[in-house]
C-alpha atoms as a PDB file:
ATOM      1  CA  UNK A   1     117.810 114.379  73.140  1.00  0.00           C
ATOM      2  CA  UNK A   2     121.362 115.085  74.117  1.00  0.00           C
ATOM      3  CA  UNK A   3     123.418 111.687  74.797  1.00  0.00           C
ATOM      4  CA  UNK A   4     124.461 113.145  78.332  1.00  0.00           C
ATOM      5  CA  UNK A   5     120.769 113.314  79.373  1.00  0.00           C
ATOM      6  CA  UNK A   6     119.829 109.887  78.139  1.00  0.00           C
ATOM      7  CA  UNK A   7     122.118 108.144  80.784  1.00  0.00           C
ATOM      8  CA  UNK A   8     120.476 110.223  83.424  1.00  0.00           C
ATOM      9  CA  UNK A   9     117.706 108.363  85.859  1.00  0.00           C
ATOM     10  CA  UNK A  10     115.225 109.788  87.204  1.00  0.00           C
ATOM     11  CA  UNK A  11     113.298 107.668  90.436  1.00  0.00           C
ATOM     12  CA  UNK A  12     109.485 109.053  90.661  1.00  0.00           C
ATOM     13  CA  UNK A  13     108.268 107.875  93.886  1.00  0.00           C
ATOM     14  CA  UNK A  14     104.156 108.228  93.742  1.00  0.00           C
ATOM     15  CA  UNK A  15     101.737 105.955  94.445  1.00  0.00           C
ATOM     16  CA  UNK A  16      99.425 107.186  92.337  1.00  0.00           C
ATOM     17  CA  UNK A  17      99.929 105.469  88.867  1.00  0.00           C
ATOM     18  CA  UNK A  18      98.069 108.353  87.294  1.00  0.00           C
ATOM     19  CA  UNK A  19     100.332 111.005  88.198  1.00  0.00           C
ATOM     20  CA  UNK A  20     103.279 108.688  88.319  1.00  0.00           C
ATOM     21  CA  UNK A  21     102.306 108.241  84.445  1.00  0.00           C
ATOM     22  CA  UNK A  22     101.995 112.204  83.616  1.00  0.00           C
ATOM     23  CA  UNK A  23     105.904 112.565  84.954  1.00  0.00           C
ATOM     24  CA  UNK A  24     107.242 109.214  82.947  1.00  0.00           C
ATOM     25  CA  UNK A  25     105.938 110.129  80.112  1.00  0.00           C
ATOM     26  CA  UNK A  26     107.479 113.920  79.985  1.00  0.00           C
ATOM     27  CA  UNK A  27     110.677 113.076  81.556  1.00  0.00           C
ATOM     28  CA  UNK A  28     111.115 110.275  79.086  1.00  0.00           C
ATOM     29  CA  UNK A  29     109.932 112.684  75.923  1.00  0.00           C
ATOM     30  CA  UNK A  30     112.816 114.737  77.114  1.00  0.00           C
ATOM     31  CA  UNK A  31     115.428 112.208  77.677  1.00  0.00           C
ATOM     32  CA  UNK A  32     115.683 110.782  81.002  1.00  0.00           C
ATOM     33  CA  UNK A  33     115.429 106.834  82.226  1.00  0.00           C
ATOM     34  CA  UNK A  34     112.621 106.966  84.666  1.00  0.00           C
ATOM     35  CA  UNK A  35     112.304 104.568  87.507  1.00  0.00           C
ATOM     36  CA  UNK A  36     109.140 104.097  89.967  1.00  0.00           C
ATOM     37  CA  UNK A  37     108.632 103.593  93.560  1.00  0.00           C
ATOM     38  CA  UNK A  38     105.008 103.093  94.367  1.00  0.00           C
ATOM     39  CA  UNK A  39     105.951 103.523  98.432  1.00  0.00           C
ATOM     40  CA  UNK A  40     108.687 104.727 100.364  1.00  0.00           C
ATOM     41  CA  UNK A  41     109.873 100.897 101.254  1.00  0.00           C
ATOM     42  CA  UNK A  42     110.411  99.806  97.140  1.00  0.00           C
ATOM     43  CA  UNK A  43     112.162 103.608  96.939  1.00  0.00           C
ATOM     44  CA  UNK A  44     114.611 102.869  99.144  1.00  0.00           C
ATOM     45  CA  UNK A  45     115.410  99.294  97.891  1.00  0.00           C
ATOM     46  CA  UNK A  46     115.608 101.200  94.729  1.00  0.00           C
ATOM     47  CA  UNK A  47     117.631 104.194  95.964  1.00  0.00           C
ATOM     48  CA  UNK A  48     120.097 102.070  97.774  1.00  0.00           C
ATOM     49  CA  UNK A  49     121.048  99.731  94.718  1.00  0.00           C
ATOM     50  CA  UNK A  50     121.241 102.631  91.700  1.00  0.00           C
ATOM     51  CA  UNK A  51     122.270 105.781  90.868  1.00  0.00           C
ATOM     52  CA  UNK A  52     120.103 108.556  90.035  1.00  0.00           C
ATOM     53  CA  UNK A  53     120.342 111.988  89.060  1.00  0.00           C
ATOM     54  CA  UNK A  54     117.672 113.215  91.517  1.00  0.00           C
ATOM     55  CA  UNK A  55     115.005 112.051  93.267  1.00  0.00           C
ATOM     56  CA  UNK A  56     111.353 113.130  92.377  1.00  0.00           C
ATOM     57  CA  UNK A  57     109.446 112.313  96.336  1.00  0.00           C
ATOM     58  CA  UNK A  58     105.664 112.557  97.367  1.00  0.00           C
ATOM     59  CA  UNK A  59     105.043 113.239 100.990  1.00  0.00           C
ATOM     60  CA  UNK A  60     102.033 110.729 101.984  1.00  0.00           C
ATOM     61  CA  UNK A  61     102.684 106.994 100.831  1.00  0.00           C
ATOM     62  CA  UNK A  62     101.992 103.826 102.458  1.00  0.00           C
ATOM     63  CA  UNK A  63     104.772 101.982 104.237  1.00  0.00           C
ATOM     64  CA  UNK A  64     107.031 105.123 104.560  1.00  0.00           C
ATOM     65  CA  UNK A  65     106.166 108.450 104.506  1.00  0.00           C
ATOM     66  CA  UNK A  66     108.475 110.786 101.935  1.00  0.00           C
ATOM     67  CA  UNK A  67     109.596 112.299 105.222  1.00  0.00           C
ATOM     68  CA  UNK A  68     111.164 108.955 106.343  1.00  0.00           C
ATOM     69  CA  UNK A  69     112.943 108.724 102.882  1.00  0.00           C
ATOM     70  CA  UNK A  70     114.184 112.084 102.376  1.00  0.00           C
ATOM     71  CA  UNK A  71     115.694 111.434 106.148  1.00  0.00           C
ATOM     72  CA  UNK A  72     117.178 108.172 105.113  1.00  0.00           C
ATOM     73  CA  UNK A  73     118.395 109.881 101.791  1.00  0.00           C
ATOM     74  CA  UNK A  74     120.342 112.553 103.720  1.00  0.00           C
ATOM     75  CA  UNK A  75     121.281 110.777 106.481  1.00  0.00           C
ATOM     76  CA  UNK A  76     123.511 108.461 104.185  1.00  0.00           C
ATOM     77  CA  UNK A  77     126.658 110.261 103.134  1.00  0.00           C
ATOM     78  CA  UNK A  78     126.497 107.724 100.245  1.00  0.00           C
ATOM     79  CA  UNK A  79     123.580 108.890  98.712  1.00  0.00           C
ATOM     80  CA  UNK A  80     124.297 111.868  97.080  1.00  0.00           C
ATOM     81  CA  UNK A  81     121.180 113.056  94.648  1.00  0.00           C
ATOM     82  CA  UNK A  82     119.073 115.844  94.971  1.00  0.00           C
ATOM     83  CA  UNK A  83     115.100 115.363  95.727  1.00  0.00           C
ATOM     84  CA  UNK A  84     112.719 117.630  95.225  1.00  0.00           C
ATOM     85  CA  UNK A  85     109.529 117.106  97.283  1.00  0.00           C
ATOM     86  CA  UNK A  86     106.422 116.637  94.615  1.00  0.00           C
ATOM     87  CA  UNK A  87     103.305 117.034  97.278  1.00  0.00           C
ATOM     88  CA  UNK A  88      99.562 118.102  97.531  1.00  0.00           C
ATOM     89  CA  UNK A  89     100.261 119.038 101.340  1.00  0.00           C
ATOM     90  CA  UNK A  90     100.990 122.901 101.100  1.00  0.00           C
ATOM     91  CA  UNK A  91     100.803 123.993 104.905  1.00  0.00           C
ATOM     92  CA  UNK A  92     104.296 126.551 105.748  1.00  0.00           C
ATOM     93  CA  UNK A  93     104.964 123.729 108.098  1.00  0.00           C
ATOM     94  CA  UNK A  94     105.453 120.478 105.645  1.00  0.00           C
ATOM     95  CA  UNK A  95     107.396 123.021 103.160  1.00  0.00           C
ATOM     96  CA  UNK A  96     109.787 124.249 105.837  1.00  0.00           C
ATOM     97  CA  UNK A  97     110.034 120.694 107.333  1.00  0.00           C
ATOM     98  CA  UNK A  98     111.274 119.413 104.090  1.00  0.00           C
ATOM     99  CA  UNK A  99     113.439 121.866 103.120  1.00  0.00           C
ATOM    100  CA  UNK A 100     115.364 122.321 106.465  1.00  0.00           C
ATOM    101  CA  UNK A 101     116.040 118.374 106.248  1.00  0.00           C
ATOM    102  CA  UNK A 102     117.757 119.282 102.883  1.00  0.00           C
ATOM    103  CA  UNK A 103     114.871 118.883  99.701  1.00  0.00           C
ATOM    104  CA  UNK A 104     116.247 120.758  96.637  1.00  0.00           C
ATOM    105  CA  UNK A 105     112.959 122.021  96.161  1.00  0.00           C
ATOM    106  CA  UNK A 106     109.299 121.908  97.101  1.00  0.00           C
ATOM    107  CA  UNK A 107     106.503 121.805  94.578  1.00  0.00           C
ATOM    108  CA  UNK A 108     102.889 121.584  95.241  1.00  0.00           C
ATOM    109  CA  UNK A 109     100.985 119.335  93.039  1.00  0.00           C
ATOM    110  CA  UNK A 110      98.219 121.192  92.128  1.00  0.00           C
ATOM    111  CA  UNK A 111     100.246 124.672  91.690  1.00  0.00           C
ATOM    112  CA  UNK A 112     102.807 122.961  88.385  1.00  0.00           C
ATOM    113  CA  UNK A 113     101.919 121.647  85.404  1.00  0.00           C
ATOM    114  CA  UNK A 114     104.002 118.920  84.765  1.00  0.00           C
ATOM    115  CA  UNK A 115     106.132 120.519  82.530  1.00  0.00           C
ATOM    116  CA  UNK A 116     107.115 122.925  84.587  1.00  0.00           C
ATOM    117  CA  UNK A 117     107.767 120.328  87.147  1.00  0.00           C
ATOM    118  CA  UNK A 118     110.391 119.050  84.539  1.00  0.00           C
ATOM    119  CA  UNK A 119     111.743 122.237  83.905  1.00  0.00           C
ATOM    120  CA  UNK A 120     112.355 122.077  87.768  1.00  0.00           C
ATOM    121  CA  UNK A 121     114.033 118.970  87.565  1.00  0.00           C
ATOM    122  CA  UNK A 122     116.301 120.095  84.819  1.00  0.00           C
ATOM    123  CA  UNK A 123     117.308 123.046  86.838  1.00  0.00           C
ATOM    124  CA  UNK A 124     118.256 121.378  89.455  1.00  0.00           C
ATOM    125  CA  UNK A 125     119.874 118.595  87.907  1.00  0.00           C
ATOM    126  CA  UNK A 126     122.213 121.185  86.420  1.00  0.00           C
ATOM    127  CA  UNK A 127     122.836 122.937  89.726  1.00  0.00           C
ATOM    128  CA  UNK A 128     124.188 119.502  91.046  1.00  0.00           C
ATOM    129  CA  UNK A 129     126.289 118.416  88.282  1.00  0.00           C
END
């Protein structure tokens, strides 16, 4: 564990404990503080008090929708970090949607293991340095 990575945080927003779980655990086996949003409301309370490295965001949640956040997120020069969309909706549509309003990524659930969703992370954490 370098000492650079240790002092980076990571916010998983999921409101799925299980798969919220799977990502702790491997971000934290490689480093990283995790933090976790269970909807997009307690994500943005989160997002708006700390810093984080990047943002990890799933699409459907209850309260606000990843869309709403990742809108919020980039319409606040303030809030520089980069998210990457973690999502089981696949359809050309969702992926384009995010990405156009400015996700670093887009991974489908069910396509990544997890640790090649945190070899994702990584990358991109070291693009935006």
């Amino acid at each position: 564990m370098t000492e650079k990575k240790s002092k980076m945080k990571v916010l998983i927003v999921e409101d799925d404990p299980f798969i919220s779980d799977i990502y702790v655990v491997e971000l934290e086996s490689r480093g990283y503080k995790v933090e976790l949003a269970v909807d997009g409301e307690d994500a943005m309370s989160k997002i708006n008090k700390g810093h984080y490295a990047l943002v990890v965001l799933d699409l459907l949640m209850p309260k606000k929708d990843g869309f709403q956040v990742l809108t919020e997120i980039k319409n606040n020069p303030n809030l520089k970090m980069p998210v990457i969309v973690l999502s089981n909706l696949g359809r050309k549509e969702h992926i384009s949607k995010a990405m156009d309003m400015g996700a670093a990524d887009y991974l489908i659930k069910t396509q990544f293991t997890p640790q090649e969703v945190v070899e994702k992370i990584d990358q991109v954490i070291q693009e935006n340095k």
